[in-house]
N, C-alpha and C. Protein backbone atom coordinates (compact mmCIF):
# COMPACT_ATOMS: atom_id res chain seq x y z
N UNK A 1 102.91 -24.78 -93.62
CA UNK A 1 103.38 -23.71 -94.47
C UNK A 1 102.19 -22.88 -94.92
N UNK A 2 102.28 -21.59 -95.04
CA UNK A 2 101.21 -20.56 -95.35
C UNK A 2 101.44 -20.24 -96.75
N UNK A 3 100.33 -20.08 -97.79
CA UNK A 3 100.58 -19.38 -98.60
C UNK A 3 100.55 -18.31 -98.97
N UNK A 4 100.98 -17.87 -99.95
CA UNK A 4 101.26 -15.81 -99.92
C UNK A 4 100.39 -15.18 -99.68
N UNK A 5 99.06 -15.62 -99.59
CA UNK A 5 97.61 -15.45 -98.65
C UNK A 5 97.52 -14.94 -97.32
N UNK A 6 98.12 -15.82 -96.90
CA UNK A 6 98.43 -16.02 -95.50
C UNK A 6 97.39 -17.37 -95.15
N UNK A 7 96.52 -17.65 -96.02
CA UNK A 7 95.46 -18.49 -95.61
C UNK A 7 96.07 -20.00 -96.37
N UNK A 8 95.74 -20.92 -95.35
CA UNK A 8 96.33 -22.09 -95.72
C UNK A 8 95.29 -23.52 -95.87
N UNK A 9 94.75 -23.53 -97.22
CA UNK A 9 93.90 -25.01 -97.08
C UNK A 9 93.82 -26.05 -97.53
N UNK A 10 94.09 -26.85 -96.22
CA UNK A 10 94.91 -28.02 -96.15
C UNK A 10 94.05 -29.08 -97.44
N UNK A 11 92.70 -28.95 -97.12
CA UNK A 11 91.69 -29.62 -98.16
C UNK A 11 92.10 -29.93 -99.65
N UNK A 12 92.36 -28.45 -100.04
CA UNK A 12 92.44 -28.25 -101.29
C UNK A 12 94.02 -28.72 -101.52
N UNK A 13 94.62 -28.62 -101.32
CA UNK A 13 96.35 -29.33 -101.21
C UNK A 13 96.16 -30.85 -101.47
N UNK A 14 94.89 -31.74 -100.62
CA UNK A 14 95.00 -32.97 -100.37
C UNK A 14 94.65 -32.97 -101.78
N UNK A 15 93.23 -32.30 -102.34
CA UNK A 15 92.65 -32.39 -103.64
C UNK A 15 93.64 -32.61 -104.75
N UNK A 16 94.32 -31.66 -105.11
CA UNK A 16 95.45 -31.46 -105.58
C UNK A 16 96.66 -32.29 -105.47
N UNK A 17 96.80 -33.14 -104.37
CA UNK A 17 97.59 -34.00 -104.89
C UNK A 17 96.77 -35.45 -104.91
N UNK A 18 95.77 -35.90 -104.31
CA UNK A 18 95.17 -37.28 -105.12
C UNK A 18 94.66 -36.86 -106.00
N UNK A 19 94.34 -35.85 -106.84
CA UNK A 19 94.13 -36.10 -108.08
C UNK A 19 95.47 -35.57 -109.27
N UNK A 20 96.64 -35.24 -109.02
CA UNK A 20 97.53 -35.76 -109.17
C UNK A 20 98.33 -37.05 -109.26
N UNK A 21 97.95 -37.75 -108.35
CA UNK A 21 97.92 -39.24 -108.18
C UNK A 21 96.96 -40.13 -109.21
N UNK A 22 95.84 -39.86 -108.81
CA UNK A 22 95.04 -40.24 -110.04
C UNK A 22 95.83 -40.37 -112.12
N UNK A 23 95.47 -38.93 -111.91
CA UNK A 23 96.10 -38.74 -113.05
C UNK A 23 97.35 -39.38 -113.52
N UNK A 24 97.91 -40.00 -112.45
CA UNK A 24 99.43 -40.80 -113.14
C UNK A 24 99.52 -42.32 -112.76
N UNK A 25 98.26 -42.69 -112.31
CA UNK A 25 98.04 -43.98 -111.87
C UNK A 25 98.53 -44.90 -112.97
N UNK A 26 97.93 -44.81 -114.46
CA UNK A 26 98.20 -45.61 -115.42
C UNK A 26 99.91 -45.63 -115.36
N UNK A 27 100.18 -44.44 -115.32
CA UNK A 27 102.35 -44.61 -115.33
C UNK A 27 102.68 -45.26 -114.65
N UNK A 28 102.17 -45.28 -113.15
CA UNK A 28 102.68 -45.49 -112.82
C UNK A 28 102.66 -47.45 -112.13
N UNK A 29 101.84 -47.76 -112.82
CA UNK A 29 100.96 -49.33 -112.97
C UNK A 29 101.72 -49.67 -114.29
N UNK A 30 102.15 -48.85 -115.35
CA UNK A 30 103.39 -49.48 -115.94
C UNK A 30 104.37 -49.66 -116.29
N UNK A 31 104.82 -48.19 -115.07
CA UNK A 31 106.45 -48.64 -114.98
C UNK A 31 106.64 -49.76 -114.02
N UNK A 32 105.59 -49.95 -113.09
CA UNK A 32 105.39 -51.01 -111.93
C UNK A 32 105.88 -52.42 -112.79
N UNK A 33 104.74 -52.37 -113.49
CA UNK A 33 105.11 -53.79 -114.47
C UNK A 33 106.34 -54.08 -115.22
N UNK A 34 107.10 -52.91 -115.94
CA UNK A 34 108.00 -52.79 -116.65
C UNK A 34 109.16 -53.31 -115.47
N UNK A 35 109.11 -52.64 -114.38
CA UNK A 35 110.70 -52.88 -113.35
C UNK A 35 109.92 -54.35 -112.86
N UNK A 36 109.10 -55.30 -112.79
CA UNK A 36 109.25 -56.65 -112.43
C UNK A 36 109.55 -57.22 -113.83
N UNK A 37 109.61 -56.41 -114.85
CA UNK A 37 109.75 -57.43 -116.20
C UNK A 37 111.51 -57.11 -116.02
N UNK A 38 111.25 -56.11 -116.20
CA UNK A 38 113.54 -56.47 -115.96
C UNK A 38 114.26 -57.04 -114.47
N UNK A 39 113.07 -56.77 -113.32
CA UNK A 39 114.01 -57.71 -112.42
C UNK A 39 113.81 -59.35 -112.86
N UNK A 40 112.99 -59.80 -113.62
CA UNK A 40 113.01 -61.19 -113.98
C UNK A 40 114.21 -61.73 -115.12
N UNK A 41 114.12 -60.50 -116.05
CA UNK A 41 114.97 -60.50 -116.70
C UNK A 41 116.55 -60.51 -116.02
N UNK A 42 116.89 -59.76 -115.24
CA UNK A 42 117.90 -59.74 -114.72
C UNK A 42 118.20 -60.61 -113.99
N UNK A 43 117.28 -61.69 -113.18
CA UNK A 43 117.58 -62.83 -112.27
C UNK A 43 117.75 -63.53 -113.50
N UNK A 44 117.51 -63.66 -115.09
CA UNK A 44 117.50 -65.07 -115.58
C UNK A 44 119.00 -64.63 -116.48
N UNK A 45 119.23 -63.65 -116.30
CA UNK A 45 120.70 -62.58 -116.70
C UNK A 45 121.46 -63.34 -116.04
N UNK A 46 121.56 -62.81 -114.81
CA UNK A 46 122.68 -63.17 -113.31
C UNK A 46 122.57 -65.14 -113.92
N UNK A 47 121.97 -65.83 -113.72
CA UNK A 47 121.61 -67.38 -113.72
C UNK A 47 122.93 -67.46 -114.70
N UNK A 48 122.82 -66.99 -116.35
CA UNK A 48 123.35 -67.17 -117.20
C UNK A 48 125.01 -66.81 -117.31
N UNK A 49 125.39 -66.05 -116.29
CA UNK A 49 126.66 -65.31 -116.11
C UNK A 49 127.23 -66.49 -115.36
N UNK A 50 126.52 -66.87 -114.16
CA UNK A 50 126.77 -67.76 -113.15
C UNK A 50 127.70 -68.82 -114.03
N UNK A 51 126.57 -69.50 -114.66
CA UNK A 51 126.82 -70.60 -115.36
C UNK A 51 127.88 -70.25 -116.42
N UNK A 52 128.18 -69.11 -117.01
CA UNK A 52 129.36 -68.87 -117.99
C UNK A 52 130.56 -69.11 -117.14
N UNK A 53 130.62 -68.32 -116.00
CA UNK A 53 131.80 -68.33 -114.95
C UNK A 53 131.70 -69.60 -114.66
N UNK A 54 131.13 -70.87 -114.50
CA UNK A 54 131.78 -71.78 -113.88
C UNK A 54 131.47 -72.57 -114.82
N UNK A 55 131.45 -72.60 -116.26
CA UNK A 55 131.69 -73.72 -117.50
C UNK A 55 133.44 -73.27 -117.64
N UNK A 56 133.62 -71.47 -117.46
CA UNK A 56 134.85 -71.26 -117.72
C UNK A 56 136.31 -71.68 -117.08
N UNK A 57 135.74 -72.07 -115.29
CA UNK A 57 136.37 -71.80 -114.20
C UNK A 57 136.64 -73.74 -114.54
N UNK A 58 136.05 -74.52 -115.02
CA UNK A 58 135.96 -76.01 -115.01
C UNK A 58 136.98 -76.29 -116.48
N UNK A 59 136.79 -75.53 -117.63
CA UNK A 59 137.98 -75.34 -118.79
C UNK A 59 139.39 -74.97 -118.46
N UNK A 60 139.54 -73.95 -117.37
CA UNK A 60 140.95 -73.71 -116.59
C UNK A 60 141.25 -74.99 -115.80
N UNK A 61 140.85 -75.28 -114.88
CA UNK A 61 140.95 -76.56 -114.00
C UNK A 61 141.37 -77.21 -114.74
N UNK A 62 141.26 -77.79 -116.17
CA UNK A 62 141.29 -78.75 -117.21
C UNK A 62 142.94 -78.26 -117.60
N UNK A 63 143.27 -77.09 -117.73
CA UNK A 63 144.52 -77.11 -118.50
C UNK A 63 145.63 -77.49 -117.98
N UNK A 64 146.43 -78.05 -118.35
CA UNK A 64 147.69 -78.88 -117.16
C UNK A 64 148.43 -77.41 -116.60
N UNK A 65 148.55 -77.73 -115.49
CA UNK A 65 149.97 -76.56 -114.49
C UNK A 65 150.74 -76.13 -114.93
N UNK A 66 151.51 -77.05 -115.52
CA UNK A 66 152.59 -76.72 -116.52
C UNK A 66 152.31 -75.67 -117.70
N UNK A 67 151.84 -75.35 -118.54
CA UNK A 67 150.83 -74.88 -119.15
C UNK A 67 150.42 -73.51 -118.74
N UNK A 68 150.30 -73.31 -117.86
CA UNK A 68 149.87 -71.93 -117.02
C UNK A 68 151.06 -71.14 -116.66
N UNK A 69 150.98 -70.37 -117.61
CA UNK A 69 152.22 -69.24 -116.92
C UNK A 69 152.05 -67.70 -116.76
């Protein structure tokens, strides 16, 4: 792509975006950290649901047939 120049340099583009990069390194090192702190959170989430659904699913089993309508 050319710019309204007509002159196009590629150099200064690269400049411009690693130091763009730079500049958001810290964000982006802790949103990094932040999304493994909620996928841990969320695997020990899911664990806890698991286990609700089948303390619940073992209390039904328990209620007589008759009983169930």
């Amino acid at each position: 792509m050319a710019e309204e120049s007509g002159n196009y340099d590629w150099n200064a583009r690269m400049k411009r975006l690693e130091d763009s990069i730079a500049a958001n390194w810290d964000e982006h090192a802790r949103m990094d950290q932040n999304l493994e702190a909620l996928r841990a959170s969320m695997v020990e989430q899911k664990t806890n649901v698991d286990n609700l659904v089948n303390a619940i699913r073992l209390l039904i089993d328990r209620i007589p047939p008759e009983n169930l309508r």
